[in-house]
C-alpha atoms as a PDB file:
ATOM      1  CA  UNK A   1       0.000   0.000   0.000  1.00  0.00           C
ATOM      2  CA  UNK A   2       1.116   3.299  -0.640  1.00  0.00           C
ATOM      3  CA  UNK A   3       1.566   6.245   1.887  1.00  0.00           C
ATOM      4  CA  UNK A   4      -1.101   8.398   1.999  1.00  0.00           C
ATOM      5  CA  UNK A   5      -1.430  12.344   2.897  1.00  0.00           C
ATOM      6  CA  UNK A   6       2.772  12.105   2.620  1.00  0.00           C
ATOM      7  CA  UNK A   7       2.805  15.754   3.551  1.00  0.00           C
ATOM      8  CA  UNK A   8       0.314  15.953   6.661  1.00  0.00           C
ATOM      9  CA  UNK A   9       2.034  15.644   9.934  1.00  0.00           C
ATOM     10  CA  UNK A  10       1.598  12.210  11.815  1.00  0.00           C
ATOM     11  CA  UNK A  11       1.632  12.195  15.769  1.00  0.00           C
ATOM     12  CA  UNK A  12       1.285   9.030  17.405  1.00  0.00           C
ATOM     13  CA  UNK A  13      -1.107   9.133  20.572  1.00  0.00           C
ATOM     14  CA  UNK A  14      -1.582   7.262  23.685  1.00  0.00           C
ATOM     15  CA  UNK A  15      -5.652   6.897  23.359  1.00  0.00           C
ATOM     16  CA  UNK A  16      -8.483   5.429  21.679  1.00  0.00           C
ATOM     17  CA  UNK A  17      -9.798   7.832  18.640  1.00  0.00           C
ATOM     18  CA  UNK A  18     -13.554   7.305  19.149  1.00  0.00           C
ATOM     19  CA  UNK A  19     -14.769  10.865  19.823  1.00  0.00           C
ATOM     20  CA  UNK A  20     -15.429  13.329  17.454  1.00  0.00           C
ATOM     21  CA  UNK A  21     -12.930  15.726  19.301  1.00  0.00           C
ATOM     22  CA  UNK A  22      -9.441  14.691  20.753  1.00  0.00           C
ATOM     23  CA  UNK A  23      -7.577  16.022  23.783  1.00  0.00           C
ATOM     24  CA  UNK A  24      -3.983  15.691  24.076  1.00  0.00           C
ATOM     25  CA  UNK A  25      -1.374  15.274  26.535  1.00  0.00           C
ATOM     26  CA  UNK A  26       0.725  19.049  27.088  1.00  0.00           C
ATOM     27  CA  UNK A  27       4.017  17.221  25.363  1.00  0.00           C
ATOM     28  CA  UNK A  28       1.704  16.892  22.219  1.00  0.00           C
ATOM     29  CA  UNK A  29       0.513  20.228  22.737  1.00  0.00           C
ATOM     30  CA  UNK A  30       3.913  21.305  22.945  1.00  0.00           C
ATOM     31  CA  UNK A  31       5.042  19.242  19.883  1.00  0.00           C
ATOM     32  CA  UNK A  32       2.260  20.568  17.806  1.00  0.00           C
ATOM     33  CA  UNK A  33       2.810  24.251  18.084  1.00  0.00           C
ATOM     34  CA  UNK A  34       6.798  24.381  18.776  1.00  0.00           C
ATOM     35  CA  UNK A  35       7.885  21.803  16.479  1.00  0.00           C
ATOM     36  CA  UNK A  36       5.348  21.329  13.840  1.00  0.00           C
ATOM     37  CA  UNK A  37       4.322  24.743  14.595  1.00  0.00           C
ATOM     38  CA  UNK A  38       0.809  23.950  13.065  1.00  0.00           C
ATOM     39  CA  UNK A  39      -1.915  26.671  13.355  1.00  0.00           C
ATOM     40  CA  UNK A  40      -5.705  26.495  13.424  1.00  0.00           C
ATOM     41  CA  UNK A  41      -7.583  25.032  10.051  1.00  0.00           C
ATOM     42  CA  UNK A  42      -4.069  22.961   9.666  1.00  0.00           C
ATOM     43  CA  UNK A  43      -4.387  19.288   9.101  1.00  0.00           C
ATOM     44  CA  UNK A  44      -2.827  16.464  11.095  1.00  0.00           C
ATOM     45  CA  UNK A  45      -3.259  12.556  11.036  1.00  0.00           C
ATOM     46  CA  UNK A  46      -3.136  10.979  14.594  1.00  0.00           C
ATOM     47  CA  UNK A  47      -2.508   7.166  15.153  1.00  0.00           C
ATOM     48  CA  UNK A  48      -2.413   5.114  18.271  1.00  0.00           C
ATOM     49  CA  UNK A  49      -0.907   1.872  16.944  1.00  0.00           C
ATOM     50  CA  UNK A  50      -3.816  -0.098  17.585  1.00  0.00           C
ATOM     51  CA  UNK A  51      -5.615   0.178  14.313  1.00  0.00           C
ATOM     52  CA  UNK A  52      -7.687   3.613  14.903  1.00  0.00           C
ATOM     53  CA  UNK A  53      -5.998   6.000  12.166  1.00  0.00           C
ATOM     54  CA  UNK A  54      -8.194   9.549  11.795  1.00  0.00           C
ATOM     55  CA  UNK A  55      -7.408  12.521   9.449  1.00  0.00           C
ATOM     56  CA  UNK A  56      -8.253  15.657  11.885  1.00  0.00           C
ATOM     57  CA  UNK A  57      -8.389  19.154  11.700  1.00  0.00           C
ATOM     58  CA  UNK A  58      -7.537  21.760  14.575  1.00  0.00           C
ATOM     59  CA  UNK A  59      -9.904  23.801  15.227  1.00  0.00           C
ATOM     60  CA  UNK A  60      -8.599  26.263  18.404  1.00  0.00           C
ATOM     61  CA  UNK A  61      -4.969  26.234  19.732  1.00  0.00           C
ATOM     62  CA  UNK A  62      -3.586  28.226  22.769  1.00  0.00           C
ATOM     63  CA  UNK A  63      -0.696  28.288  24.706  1.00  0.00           C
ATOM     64  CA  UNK A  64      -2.685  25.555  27.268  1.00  0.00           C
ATOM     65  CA  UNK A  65      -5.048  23.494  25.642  1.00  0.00           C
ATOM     66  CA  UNK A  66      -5.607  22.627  21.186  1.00  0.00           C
ATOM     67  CA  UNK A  67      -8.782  21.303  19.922  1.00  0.00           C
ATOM     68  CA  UNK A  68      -8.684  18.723  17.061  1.00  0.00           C
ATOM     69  CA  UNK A  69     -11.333  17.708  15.112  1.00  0.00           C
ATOM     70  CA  UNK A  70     -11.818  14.482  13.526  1.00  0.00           C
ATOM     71  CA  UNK A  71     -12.412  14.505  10.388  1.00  0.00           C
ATOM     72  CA  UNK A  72     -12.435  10.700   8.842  1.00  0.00           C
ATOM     73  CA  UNK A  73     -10.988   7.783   9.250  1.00  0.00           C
ATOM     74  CA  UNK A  74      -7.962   6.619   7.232  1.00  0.00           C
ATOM     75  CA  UNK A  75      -6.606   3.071   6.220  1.00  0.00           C
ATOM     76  CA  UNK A  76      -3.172   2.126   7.961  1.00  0.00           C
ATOM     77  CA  UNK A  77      -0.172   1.030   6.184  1.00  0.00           C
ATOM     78  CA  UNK A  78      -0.547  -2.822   6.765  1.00  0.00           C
ATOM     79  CA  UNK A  79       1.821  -4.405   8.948  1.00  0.00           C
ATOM     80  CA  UNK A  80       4.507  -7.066   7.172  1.00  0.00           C
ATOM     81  CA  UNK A  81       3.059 -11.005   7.653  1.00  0.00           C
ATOM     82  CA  UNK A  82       7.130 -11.418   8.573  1.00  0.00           C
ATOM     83  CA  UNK A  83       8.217 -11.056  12.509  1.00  0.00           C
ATOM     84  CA  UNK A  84      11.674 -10.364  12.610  1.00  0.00           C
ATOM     85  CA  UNK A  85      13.429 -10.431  15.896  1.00  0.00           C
ATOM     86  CA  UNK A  86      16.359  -8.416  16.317  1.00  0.00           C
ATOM     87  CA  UNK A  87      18.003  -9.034  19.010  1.00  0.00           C
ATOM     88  CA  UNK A  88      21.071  -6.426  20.124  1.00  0.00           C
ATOM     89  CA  UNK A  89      23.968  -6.960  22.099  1.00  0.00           C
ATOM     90  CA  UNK A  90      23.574  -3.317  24.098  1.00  0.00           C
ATOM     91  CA  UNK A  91      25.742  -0.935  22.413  1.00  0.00           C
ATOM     92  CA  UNK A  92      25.836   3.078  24.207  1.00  0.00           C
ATOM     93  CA  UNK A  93      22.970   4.771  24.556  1.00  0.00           C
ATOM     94  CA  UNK A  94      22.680   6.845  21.571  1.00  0.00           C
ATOM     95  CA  UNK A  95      23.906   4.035  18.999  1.00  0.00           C
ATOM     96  CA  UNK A  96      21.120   2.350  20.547  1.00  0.00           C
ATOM     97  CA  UNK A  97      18.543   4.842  19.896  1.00  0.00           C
ATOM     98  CA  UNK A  98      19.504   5.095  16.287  1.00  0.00           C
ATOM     99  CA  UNK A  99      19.260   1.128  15.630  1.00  0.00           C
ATOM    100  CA  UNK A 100      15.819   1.454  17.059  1.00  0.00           C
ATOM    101  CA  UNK A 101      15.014   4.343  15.035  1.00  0.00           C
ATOM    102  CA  UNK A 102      16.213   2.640  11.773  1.00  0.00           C
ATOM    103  CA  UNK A 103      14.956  -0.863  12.489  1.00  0.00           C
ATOM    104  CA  UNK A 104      11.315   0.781  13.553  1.00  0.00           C
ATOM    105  CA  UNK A 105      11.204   2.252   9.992  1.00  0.00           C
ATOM    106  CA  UNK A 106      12.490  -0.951   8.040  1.00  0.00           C
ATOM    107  CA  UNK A 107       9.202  -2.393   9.999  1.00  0.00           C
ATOM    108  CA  UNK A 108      11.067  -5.059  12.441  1.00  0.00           C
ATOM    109  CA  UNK A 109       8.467  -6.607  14.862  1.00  0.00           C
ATOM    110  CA  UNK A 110      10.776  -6.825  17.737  1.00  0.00           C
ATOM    111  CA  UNK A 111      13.720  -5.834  19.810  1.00  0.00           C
ATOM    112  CA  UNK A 112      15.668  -7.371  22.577  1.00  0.00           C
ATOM    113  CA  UNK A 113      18.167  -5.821  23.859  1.00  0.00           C
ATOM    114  CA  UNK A 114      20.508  -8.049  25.752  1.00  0.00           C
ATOM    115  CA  UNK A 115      23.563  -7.676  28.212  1.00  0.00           C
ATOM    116  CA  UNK A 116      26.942  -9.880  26.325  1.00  0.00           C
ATOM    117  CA  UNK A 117      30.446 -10.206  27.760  1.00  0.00           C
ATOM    118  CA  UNK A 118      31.792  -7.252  26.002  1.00  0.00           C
ATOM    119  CA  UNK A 119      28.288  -4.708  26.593  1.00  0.00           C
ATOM    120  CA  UNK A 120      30.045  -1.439  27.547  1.00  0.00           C
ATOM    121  CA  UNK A 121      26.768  -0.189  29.546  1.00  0.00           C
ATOM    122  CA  UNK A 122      25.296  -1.300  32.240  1.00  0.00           C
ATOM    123  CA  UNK A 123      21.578  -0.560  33.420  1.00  0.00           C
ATOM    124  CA  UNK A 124      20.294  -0.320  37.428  1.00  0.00           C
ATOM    125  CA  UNK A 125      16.891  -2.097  37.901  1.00  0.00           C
ATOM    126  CA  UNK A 126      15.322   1.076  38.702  1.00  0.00           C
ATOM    127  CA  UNK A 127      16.671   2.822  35.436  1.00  0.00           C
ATOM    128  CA  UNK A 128      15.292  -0.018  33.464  1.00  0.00           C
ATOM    129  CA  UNK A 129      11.412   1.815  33.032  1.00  0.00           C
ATOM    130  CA  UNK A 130      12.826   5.323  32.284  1.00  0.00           C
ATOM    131  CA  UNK A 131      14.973   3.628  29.530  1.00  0.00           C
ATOM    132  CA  UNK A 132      12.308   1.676  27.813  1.00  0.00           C
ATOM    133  CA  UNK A 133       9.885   4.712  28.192  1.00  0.00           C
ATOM    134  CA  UNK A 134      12.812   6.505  26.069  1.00  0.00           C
ATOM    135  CA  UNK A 135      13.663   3.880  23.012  1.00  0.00           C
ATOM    136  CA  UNK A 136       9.708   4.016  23.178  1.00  0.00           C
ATOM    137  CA  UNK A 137       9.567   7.283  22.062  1.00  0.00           C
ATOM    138  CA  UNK A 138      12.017   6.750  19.415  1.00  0.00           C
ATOM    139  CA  UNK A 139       9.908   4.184  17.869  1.00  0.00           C
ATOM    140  CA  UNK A 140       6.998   6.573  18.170  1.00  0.00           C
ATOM    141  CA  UNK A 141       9.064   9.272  16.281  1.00  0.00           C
ATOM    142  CA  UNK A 142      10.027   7.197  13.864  1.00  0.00           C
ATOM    143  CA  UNK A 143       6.464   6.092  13.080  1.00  0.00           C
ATOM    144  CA  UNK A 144       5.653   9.131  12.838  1.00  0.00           C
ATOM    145  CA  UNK A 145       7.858   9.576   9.977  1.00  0.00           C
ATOM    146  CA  UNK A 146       8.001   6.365   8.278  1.00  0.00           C
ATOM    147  CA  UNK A 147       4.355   6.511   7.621  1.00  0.00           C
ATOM    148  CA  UNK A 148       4.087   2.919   9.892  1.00  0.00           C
ATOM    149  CA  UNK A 149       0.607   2.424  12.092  1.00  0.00           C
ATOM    150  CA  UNK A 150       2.289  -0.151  15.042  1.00  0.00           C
ATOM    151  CA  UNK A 151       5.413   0.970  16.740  1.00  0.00           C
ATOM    152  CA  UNK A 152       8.309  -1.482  17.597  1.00  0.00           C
ATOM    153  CA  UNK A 153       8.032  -4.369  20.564  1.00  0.00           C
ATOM    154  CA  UNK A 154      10.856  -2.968  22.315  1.00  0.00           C
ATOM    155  CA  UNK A 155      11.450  -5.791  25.076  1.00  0.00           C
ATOM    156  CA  UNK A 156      13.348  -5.211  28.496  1.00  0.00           C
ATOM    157  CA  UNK A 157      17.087  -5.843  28.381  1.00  0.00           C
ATOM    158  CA  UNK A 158      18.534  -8.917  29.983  1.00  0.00           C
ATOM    159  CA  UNK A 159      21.380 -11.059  30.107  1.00  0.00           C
ATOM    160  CA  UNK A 160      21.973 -13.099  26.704  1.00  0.00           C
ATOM    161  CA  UNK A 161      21.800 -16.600  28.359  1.00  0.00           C
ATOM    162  CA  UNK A 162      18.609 -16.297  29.993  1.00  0.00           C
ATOM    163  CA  UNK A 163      17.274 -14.892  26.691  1.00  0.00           C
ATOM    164  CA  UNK A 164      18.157 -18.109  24.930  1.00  0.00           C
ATOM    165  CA  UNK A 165      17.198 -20.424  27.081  1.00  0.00           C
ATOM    166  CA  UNK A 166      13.569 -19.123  27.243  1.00  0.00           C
ATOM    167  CA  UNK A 167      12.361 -17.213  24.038  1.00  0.00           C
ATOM    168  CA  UNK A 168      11.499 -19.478  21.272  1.00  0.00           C
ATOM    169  CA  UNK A 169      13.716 -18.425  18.341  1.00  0.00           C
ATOM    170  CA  UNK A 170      11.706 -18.851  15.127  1.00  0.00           C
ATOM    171  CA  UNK A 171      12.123 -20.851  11.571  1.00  0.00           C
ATOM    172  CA  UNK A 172      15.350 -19.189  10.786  1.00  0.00           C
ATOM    173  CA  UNK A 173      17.907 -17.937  13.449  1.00  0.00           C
ATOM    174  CA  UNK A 174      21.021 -15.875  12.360  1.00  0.00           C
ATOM    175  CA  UNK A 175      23.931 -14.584  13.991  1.00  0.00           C
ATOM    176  CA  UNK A 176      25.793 -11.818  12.052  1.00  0.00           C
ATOM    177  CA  UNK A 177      29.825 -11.653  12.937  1.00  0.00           C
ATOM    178  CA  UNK A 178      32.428 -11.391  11.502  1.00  0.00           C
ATOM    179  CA  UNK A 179      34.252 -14.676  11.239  1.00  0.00           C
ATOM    180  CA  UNK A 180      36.781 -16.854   8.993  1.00  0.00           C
ATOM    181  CA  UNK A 181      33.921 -19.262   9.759  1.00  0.00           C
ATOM    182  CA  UNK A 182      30.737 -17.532   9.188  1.00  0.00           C
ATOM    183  CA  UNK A 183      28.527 -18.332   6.343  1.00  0.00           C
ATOM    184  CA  UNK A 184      27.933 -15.421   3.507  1.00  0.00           C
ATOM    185  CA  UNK A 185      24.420 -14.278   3.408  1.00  0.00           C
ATOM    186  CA  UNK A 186      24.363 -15.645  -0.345  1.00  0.00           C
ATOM    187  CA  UNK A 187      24.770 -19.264   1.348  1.00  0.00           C
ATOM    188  CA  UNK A 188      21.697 -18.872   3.184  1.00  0.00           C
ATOM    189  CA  UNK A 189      19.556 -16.731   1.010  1.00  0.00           C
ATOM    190  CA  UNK A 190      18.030 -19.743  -0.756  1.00  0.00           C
ATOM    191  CA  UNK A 191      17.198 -21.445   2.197  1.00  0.00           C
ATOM    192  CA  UNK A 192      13.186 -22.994   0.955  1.00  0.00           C
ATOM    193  CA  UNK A 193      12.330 -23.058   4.792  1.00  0.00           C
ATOM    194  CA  UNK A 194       9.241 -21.076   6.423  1.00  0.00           C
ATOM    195  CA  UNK A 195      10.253 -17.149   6.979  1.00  0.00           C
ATOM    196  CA  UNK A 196       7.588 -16.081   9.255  1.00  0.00           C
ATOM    197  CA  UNK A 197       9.456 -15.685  12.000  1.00  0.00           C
ATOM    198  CA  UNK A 198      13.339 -14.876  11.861  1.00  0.00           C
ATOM    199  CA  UNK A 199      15.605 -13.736  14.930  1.00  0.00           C
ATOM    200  CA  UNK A 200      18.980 -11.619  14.372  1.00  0.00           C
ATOM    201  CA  UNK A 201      21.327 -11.528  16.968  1.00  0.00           C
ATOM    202  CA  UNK A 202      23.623  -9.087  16.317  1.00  0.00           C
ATOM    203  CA  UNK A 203      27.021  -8.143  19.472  1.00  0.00           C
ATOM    204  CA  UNK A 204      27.519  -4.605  21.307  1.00  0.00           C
ATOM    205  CA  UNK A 205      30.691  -2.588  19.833  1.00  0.00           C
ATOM    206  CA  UNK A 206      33.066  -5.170  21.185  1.00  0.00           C
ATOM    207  CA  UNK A 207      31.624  -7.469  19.044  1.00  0.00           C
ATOM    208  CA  UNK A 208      30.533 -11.756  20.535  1.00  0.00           C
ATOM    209  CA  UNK A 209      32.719 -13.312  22.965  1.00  0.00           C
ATOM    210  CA  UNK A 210      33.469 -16.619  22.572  1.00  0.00           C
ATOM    211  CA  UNK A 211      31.593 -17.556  25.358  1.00  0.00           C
ATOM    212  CA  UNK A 212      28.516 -15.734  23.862  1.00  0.00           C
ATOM    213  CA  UNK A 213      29.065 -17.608  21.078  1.00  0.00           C
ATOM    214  CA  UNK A 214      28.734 -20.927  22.501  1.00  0.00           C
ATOM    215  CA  UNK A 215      25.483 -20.320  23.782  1.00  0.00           C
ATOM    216  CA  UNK A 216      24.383 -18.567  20.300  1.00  0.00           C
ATOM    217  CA  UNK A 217      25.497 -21.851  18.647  1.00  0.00           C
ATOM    218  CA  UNK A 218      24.106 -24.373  20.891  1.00  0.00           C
ATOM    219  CA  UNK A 219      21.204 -22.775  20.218  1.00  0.00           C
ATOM    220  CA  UNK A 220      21.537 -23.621  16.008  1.00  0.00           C
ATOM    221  CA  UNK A 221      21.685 -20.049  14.900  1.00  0.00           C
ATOM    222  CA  UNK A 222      23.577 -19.633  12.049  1.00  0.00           C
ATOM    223  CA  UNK A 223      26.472 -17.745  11.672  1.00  0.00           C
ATOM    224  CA  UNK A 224      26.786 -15.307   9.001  1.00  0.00           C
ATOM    225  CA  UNK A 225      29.424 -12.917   7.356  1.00  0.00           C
ATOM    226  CA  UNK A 226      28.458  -8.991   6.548  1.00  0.00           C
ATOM    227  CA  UNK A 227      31.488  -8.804   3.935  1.00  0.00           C
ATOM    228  CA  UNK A 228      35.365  -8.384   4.351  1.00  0.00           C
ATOM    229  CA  UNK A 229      34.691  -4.675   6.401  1.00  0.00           C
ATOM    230  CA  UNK A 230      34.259  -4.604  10.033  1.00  0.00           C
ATOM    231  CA  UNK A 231      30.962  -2.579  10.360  1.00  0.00           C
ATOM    232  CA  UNK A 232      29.590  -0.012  13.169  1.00  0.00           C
ATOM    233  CA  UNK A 233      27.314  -1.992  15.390  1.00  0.00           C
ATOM    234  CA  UNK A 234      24.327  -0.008  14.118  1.00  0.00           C
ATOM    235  CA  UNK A 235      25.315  -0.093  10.254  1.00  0.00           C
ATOM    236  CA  UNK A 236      25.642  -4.088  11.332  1.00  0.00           C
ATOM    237  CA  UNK A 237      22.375  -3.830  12.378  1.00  0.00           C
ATOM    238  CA  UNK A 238      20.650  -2.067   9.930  1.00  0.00           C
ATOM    239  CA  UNK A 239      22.703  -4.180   6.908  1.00  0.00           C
ATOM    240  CA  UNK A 240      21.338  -7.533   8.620  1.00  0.00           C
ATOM    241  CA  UNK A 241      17.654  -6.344   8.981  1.00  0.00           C
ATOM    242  CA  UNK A 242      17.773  -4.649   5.817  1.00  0.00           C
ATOM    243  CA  UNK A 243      19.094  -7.932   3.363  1.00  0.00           C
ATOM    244  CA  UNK A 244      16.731 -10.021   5.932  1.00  0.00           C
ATOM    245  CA  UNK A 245      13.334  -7.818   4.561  1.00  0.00           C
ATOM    246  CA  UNK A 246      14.713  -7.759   0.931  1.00  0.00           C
ATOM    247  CA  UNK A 247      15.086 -11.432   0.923  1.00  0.00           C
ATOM    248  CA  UNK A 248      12.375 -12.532   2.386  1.00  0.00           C
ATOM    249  CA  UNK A 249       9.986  -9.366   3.539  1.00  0.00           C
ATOM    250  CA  UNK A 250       8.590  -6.805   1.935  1.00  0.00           C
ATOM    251  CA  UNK A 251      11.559  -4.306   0.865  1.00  0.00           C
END
């Protein structure tokens, strides 16, 4: 499906869209006439990633309070059949907010982020919310923009081995690092196997231990090659997804 109304604004929302007029929360307010700087009569297409998708109008805006109108409802861009897991060996903070910026607009299903051997940062238990509540907002941007309706399952970080030993993986697992042993993506690529649901791990800046490894293995994911460069964690990353939805998504 094609994007529609490519040049009205998008703002994601917290709410249901069932009345006829919408209140927002003061950090929408704020959005709307400081960043978008939108003025009364201007259009604007709100979304709440749970299939309600309206084409509104504002009718009154203030410093305190803006009144939108809605106007119709609008089709959503339709999610891919494909669920690909990524799952991300925890690089710094802001390399981390551009993977999940870049994966939520190549229309991943799902992000773990996971603690490896050689994860720089570290995360207290009672930073873990604010920190989710963050990368969720980047996903919400980047919906925004993308033209997507549902916003990345951003999952909460934990070590690697727990991960493995109780998420169930999918019909195609893949490890991307760089290896004199690693399969090239062409090897794989013709795999006639059900792609539904596909899992990606790829390691922090200090790349997979081989204790990481181990566990990756004995859990049969492949390992793959990215070429002869040694990539940035979130080019890695966004490579990997990328090939992954031209192969076998929709890209």
């Amino acid at each position: 499906m094609k994007l529609k109304n490519r040049n009205t604004p998008r703002l994601y929302i917290y709410s249901e869209l069932k009345e006829e007029f919408v209140k927002l929360s003061s950090d929408r307010l704020h959005y709307i006439r400081n960043v978008l700087r939108l003025v009364k009569g201007n259009k604007i297409i709100l979304f709440n990633g749970m299939g309600q998708e309206k084409e509104c109008e504002i009718v009154e805006i203030s410093n305190k309070e803006v009144a939108i109108k809605i106007n119709k409802e609008l089709e959503p861009l339709k999610e891919s059949d494909q669920k690909i897991t990524l799952i991300q060996g925890m690089p710094r903070s802001g390399v981390m907010d551009n993977i999940i910026q870049k994966v939520t607009e190549l229309g991943i299903y799902e992000i773990y982020p996971i603690f490896t051997e050689f994860s720089i940062i570290k995360f207290k238990e009672k930073d873990i919310k604010k920190r989710l509540d963050h990368w969720e907002k980047v996903s919400h941007s980047a919906c925004e923009q993308s033209g997507r309706h549902t916003p990345l399952k951003i999952n909460k970080p934990q070590k690697i081995k727990y991960f493995l030993n109780e998420i169930n993986h999918g019909d195609i697992k893949l490890v991307f690092h760089p290896s004199s042993t690693s399969l090239n993506f062409s090897e794989i690529s013709t795999l006639k196997v059900p792609t539904k649901y596909i899992s990606v791990i790829i390691g922090p800046e200090g790349g997979l231990s081989d204790s990481d490894l181990k566990i990756i293995i004995d859990k049969k994911f492949k390992m793959i090659s990215l070429g002869p460069r040694l990539l940035r964690v979130e080019t890695a990353a966004i490579s990997a997804c990328s090939l992954i939805k031209n192969k076998w998504g929709d890209l």
